[in-house]
PDB file of N, CA and C in Angstrom:
ATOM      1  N   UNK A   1     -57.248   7.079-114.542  1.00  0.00           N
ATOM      2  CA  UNK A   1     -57.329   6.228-115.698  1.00  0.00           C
ATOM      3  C   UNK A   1     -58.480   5.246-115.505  1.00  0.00           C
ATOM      4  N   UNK A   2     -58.950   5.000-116.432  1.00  0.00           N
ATOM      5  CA  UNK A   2     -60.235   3.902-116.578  1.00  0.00           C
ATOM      6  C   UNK A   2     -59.723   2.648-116.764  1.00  0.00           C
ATOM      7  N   UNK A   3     -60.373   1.664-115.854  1.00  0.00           N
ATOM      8  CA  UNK A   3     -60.306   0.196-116.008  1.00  0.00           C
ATOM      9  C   UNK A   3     -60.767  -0.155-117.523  1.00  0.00           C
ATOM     10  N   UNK A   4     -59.728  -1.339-117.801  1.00  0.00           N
ATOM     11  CA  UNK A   4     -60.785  -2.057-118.753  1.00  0.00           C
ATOM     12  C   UNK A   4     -61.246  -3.388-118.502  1.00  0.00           C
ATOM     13  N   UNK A   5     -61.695  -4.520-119.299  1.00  0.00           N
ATOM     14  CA  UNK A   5     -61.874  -5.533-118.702  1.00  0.00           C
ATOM     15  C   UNK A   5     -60.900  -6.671-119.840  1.00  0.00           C
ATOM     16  N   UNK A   6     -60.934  -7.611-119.143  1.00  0.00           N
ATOM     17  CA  UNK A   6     -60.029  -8.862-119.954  1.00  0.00           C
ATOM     18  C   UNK A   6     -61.324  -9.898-120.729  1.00  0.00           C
ATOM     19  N   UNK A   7     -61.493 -10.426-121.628  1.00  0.00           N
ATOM     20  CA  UNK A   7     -62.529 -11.278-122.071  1.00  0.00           C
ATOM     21  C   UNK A   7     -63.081 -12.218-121.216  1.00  0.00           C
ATOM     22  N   UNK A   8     -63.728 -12.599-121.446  1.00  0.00           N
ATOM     23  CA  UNK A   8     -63.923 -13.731-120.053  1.00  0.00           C
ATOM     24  C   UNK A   8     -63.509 -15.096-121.038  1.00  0.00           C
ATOM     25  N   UNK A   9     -63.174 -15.902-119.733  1.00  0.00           N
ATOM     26  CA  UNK A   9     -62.534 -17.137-120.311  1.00  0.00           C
ATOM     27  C   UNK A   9     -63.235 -18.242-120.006  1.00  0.00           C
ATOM     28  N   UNK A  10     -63.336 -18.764-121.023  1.00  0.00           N
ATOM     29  CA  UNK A  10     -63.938 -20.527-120.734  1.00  0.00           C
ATOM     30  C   UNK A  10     -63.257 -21.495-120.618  1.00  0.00           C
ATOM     31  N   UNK A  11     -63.091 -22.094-119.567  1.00  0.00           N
ATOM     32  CA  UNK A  11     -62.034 -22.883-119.136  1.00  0.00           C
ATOM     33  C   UNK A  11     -62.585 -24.207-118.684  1.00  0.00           C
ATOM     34  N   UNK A  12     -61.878 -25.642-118.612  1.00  0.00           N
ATOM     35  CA  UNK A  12     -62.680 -26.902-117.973  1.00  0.00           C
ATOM     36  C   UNK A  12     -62.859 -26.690-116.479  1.00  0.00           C
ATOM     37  N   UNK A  13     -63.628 -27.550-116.030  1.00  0.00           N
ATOM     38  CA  UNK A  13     -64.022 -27.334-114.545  1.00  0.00           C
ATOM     39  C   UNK A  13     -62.863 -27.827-113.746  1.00  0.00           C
ATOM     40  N   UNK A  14     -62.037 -28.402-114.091  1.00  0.00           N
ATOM     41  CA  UNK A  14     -60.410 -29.132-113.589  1.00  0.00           C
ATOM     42  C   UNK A  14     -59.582 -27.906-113.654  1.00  0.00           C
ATOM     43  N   UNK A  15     -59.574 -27.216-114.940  1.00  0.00           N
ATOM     44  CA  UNK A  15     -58.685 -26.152-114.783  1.00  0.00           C
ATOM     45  C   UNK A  15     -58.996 -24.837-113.750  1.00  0.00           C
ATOM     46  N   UNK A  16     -60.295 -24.914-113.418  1.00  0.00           N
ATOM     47  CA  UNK A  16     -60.730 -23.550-112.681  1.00  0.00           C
ATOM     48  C   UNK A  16     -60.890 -24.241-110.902  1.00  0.00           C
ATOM     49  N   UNK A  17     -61.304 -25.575-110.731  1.00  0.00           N
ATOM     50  CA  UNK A  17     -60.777 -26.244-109.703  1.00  0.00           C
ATOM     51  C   UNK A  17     -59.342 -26.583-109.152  1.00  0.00           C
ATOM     52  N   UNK A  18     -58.592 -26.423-110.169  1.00  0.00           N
ATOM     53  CA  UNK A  18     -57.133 -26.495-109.734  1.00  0.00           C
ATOM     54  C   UNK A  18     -56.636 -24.911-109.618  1.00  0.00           C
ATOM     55  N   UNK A  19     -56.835 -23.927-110.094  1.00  0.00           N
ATOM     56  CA  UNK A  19     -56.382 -22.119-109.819  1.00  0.00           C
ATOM     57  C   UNK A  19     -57.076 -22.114-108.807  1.00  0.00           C
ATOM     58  N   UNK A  20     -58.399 -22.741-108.278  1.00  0.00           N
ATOM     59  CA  UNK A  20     -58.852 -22.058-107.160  1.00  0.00           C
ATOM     60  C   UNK A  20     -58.166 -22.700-105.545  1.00  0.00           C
ATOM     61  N   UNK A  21     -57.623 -23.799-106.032  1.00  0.00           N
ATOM     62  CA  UNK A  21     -56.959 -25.025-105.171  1.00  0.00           C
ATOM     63  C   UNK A  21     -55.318 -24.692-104.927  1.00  0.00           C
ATOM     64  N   UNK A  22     -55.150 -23.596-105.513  1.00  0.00           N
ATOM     65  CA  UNK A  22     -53.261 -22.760-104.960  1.00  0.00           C
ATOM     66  C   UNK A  22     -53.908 -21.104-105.080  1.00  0.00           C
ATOM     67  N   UNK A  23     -54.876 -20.987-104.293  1.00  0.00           N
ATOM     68  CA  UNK A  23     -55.137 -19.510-104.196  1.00  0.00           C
ATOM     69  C   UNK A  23     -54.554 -19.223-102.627  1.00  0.00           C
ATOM     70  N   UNK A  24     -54.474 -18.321-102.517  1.00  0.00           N
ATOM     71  CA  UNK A  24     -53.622 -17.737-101.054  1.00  0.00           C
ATOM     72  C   UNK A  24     -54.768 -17.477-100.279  1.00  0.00           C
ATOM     73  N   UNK A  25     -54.430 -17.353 -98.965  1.00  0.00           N
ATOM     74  CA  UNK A  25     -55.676 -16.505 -98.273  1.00  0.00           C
ATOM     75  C   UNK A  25     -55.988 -15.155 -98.720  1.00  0.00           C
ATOM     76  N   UNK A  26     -57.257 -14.981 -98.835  1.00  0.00           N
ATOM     77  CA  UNK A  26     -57.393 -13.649 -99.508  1.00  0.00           C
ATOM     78  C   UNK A  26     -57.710 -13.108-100.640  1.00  0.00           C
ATOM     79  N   UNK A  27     -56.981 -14.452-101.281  1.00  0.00           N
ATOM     80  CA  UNK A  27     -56.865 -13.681-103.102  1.00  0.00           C
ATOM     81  C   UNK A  27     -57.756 -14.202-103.347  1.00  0.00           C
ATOM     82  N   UNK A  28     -58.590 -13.556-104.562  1.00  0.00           N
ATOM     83  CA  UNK A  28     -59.892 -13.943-105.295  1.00  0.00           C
ATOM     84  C   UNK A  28     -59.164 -14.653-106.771  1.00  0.00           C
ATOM     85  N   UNK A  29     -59.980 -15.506-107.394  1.00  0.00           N
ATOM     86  CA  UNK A  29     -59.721 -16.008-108.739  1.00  0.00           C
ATOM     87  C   UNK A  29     -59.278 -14.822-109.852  1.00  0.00           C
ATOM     88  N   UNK A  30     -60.011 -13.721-109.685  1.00  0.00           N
ATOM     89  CA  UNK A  30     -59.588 -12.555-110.568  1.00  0.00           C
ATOM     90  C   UNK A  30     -58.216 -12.032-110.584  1.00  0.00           C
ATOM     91  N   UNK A  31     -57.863 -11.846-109.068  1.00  0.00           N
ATOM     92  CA  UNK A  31     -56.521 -11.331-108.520  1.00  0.00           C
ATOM     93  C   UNK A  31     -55.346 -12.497-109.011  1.00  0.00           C
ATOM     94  N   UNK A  32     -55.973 -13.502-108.581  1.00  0.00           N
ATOM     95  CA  UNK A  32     -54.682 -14.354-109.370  1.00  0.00           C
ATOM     96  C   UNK A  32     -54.656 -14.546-110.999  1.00  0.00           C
ATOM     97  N   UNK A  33     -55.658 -14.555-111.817  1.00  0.00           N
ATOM     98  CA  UNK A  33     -55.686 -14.056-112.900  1.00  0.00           C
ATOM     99  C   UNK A  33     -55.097 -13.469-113.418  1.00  0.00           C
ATOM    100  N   UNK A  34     -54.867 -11.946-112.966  1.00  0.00           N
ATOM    101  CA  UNK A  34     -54.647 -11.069-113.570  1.00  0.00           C
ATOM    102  C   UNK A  34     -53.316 -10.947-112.929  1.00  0.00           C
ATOM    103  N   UNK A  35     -52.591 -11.267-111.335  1.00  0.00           N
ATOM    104  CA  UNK A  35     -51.103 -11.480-111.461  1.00  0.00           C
ATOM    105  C   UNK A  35     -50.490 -12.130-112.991  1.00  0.00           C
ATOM    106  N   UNK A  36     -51.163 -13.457-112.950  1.00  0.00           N
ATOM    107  CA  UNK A  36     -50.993 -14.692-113.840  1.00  0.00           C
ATOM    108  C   UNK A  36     -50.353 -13.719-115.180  1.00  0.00           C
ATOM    109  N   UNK A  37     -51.581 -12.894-115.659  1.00  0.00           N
ATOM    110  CA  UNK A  37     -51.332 -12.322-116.583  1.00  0.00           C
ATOM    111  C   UNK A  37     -49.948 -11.500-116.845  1.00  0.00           C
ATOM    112  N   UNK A  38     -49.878 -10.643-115.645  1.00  0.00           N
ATOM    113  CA  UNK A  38     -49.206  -9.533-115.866  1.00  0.00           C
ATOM    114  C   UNK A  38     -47.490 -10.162-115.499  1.00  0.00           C
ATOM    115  N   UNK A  39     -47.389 -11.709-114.953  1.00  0.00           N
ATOM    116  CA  UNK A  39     -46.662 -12.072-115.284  1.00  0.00           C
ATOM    117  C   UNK A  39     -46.355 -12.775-116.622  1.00  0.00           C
ATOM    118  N   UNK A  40     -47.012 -13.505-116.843  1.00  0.00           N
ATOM    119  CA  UNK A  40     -46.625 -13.794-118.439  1.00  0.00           C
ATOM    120  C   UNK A  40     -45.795 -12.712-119.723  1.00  0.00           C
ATOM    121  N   UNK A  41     -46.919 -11.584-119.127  1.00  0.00           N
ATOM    122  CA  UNK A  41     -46.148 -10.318-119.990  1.00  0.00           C
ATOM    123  C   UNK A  41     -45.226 -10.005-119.722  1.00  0.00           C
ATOM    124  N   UNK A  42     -44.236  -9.945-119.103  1.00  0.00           N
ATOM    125  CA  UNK A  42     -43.005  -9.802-118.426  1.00  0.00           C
ATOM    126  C   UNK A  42     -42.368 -10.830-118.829  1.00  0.00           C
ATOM    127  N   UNK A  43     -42.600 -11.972-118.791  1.00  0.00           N
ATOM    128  CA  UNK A  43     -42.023 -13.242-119.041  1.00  0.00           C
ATOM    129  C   UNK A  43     -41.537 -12.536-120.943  1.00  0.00           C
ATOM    130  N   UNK A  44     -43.014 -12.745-121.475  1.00  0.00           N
ATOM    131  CA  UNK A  44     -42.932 -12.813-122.734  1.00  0.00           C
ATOM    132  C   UNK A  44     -41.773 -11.764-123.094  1.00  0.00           C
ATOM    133  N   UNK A  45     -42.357 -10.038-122.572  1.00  0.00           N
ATOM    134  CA  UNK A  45     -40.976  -8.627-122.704  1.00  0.00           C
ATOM    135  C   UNK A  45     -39.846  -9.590-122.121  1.00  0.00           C
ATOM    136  N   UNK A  46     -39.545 -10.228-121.321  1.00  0.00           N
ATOM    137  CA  UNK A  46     -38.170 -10.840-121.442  1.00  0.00           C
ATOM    138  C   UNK A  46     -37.631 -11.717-122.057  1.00  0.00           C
ATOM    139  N   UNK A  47     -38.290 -12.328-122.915  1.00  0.00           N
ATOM    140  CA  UNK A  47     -38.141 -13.523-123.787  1.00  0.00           C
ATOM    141  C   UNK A  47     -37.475 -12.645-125.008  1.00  0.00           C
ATOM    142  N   UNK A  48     -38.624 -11.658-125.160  1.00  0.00           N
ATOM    143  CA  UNK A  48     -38.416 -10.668-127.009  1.00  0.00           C
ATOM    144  C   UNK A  48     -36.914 -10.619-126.678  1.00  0.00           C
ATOM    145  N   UNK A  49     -36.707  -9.380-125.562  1.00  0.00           N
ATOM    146  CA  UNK A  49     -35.341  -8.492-125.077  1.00  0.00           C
ATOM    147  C   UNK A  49     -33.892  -9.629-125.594  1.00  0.00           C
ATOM    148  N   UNK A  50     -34.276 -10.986-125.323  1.00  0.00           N
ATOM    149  CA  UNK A  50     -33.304 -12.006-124.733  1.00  0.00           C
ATOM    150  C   UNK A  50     -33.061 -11.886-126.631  1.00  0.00           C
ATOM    151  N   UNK A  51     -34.055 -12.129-127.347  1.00  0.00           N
ATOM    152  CA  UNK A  51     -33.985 -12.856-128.468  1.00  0.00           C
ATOM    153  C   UNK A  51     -33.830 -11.127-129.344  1.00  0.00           C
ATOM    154  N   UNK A  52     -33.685 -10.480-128.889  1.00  0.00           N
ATOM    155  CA  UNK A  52     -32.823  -9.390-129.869  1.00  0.00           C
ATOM    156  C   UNK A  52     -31.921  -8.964-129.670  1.00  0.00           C
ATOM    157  N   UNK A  53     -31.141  -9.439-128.106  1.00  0.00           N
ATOM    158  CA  UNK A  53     -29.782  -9.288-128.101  1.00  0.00           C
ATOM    159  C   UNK A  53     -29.149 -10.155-128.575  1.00  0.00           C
ATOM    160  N   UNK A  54     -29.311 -11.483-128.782  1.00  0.00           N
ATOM    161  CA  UNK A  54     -29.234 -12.399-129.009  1.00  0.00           C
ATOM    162  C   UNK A  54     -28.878 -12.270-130.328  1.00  0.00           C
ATOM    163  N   UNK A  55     -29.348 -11.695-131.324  1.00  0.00           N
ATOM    164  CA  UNK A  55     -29.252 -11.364-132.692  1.00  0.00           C
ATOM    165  C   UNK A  55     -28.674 -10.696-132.590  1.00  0.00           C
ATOM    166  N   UNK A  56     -28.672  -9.436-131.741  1.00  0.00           N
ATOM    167  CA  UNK A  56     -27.418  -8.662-131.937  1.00  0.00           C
ATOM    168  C   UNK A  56     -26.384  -9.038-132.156  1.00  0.00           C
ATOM    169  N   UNK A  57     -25.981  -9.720-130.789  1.00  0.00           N
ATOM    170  CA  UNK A  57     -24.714 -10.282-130.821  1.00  0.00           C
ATOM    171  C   UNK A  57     -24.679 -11.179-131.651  1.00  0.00           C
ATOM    172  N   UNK A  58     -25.161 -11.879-132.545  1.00  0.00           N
ATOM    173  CA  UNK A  58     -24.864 -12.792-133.657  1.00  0.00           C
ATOM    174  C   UNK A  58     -24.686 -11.741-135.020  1.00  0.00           C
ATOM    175  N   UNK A  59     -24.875 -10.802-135.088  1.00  0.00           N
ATOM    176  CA  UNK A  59     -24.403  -9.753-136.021  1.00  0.00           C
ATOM    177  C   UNK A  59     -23.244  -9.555-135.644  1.00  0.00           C
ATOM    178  N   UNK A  60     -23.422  -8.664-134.591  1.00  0.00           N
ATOM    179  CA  UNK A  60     -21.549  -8.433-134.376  1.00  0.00           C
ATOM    180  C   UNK A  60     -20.507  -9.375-134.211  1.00  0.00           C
ATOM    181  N   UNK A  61     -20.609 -10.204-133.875  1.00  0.00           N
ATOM    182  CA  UNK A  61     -19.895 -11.687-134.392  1.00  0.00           C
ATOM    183  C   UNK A  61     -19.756 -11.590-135.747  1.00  0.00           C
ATOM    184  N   UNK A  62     -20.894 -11.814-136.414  1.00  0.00           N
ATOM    185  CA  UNK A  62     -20.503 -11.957-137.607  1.00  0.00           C
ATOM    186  C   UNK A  62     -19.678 -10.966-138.382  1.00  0.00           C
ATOM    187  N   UNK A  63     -20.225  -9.279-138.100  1.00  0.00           N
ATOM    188  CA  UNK A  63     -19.389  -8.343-138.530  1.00  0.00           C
ATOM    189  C   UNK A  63     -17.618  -8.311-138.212  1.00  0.00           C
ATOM    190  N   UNK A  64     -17.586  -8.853-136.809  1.00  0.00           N
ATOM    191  CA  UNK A  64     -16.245  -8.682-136.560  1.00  0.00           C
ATOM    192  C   UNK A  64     -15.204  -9.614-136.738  1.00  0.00           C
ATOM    193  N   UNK A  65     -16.439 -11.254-136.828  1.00  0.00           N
ATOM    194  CA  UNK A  65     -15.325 -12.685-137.061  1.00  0.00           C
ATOM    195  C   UNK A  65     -14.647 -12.763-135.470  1.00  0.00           C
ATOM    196  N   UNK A  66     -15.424 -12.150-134.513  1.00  0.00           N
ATOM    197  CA  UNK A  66     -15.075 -12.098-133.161  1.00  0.00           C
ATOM    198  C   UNK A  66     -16.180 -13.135-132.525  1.00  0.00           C
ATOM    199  N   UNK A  67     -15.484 -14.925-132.502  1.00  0.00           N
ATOM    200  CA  UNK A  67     -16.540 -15.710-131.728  1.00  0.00           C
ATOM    201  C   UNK A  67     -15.827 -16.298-130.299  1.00  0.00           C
ATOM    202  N   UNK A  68     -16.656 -16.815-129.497  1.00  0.00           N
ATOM    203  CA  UNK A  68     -16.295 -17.062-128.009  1.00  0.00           C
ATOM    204  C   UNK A  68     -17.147 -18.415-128.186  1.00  0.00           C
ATOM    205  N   UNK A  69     -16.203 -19.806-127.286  1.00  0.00           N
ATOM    206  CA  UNK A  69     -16.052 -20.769-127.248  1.00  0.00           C
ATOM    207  C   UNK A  69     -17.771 -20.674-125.924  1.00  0.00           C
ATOM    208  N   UNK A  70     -18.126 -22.118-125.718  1.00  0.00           N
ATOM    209  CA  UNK A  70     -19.019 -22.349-124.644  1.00  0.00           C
ATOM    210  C   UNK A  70     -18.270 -22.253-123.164  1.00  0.00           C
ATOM    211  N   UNK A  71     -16.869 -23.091-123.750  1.00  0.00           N
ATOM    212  CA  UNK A  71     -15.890 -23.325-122.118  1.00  0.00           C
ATOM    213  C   UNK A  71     -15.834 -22.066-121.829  1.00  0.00           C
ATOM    214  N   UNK A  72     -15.233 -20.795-123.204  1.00  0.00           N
ATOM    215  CA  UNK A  72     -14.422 -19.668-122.824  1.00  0.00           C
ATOM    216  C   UNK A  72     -15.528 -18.468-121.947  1.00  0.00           C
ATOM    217  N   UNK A  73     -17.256 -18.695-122.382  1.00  0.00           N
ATOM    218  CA  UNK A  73     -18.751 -17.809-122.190  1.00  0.00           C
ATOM    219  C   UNK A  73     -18.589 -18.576-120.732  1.00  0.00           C
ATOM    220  N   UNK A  74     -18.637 -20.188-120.230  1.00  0.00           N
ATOM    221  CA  UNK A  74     -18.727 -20.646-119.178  1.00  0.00           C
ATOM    222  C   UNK A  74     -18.005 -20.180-118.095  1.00  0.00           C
ATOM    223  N   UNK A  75     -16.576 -20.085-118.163  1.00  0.00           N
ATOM    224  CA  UNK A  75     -15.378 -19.779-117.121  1.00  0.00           C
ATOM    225  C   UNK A  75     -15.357 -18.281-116.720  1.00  0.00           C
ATOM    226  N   UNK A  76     -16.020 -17.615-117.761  1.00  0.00           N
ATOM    227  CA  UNK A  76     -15.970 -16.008-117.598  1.00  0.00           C
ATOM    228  C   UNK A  76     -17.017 -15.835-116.798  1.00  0.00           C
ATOM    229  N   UNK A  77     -18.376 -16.365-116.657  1.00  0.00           N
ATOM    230  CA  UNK A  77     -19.659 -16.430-115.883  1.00  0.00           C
ATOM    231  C   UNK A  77     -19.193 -16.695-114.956  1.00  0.00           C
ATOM    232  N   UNK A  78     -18.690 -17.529-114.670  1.00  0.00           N
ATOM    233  CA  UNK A  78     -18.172 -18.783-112.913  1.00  0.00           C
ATOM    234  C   UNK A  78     -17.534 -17.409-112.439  1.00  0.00           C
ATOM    235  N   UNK A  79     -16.316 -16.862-113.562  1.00  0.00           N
ATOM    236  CA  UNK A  79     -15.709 -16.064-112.658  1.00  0.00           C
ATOM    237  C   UNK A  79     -16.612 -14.323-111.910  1.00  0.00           C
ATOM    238  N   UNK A  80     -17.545 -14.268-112.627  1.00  0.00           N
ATOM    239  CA  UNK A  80     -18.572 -13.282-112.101  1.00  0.00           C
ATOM    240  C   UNK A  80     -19.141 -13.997-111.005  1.00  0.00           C
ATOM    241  N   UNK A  81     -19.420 -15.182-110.975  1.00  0.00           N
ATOM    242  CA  UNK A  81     -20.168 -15.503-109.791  1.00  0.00           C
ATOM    243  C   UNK A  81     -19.089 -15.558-108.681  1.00  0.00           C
ATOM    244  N   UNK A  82     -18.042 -15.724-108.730  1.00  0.00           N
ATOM    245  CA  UNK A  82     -17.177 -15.683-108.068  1.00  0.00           C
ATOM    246  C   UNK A  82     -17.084 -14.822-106.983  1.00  0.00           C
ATOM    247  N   UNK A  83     -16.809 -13.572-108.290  1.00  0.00           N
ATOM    248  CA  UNK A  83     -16.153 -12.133-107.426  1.00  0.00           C
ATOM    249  C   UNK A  83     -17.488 -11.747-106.958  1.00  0.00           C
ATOM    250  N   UNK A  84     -19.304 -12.127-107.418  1.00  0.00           N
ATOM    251  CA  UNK A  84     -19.991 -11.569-106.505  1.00  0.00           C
ATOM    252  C   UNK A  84     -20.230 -12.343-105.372  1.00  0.00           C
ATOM    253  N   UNK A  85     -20.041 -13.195-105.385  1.00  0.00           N
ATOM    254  CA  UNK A  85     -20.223 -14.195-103.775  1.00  0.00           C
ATOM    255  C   UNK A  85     -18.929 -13.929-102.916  1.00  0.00           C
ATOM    256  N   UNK A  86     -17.701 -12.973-103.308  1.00  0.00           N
ATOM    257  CA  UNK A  86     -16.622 -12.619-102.489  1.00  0.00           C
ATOM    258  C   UNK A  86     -17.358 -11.307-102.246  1.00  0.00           C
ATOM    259  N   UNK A  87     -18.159 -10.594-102.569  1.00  0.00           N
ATOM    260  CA  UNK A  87     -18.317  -9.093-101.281  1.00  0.00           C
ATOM    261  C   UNK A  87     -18.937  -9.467-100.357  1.00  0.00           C
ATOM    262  N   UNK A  88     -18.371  -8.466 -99.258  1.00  0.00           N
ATOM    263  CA  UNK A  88     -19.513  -8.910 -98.112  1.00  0.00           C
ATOM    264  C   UNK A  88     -20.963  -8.579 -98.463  1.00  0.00           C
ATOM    265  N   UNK A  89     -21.300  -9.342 -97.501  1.00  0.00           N
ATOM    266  CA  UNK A  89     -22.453  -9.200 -97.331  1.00  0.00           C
ATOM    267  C   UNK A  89     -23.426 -10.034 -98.560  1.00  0.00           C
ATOM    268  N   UNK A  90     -22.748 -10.517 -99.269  1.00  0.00           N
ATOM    269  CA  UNK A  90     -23.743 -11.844 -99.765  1.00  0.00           C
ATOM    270  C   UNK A  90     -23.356 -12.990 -99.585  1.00  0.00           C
TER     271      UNK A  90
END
């Protein structure tokens, strides 16, 4: 597959002095760039995902007149965290 390229960016001299000022050993400005990037996109695909289940379930609520309290969504979570911090080995 063929590379493509990203636009180039014009940025203040503070902002490109501060990315170059949490670079790792090794990494070039590009490399963290383009992590930068390819996290955001992930961020963002998990943001959409969140916000169309999200609707989902506010449909089926609505279709069914089936709603759940904050305490009743809260106590049911605790109790997942529960039973996973009881197997071994975590």
């Amino acid at each position: 597959m063929k590379t493509a390229t990203i636009p180039s960016l014009r940025v203040d001299p503070e902002l490109r002095q501060a990315a170059e000022s949490v670079l790792q050993e090794g990494e070039t400005l590009s490399s963290f760039v383009e992590q930068s990037l390819r996290i955001s996109i992930d961020h963002r695909r998990a943001q959409q995902a969140f916000i169309v289940r999200g609707l989902a379930s506010r449909d089926e609520a609505q279709r069914t007149g089936e709603y759940f309290t904050a305490d009743e969504v809260l106590r049911e979570l605790d109790g997942m965290v529960g039973k996973a911090r009881a197997k071994p080995g975590k």
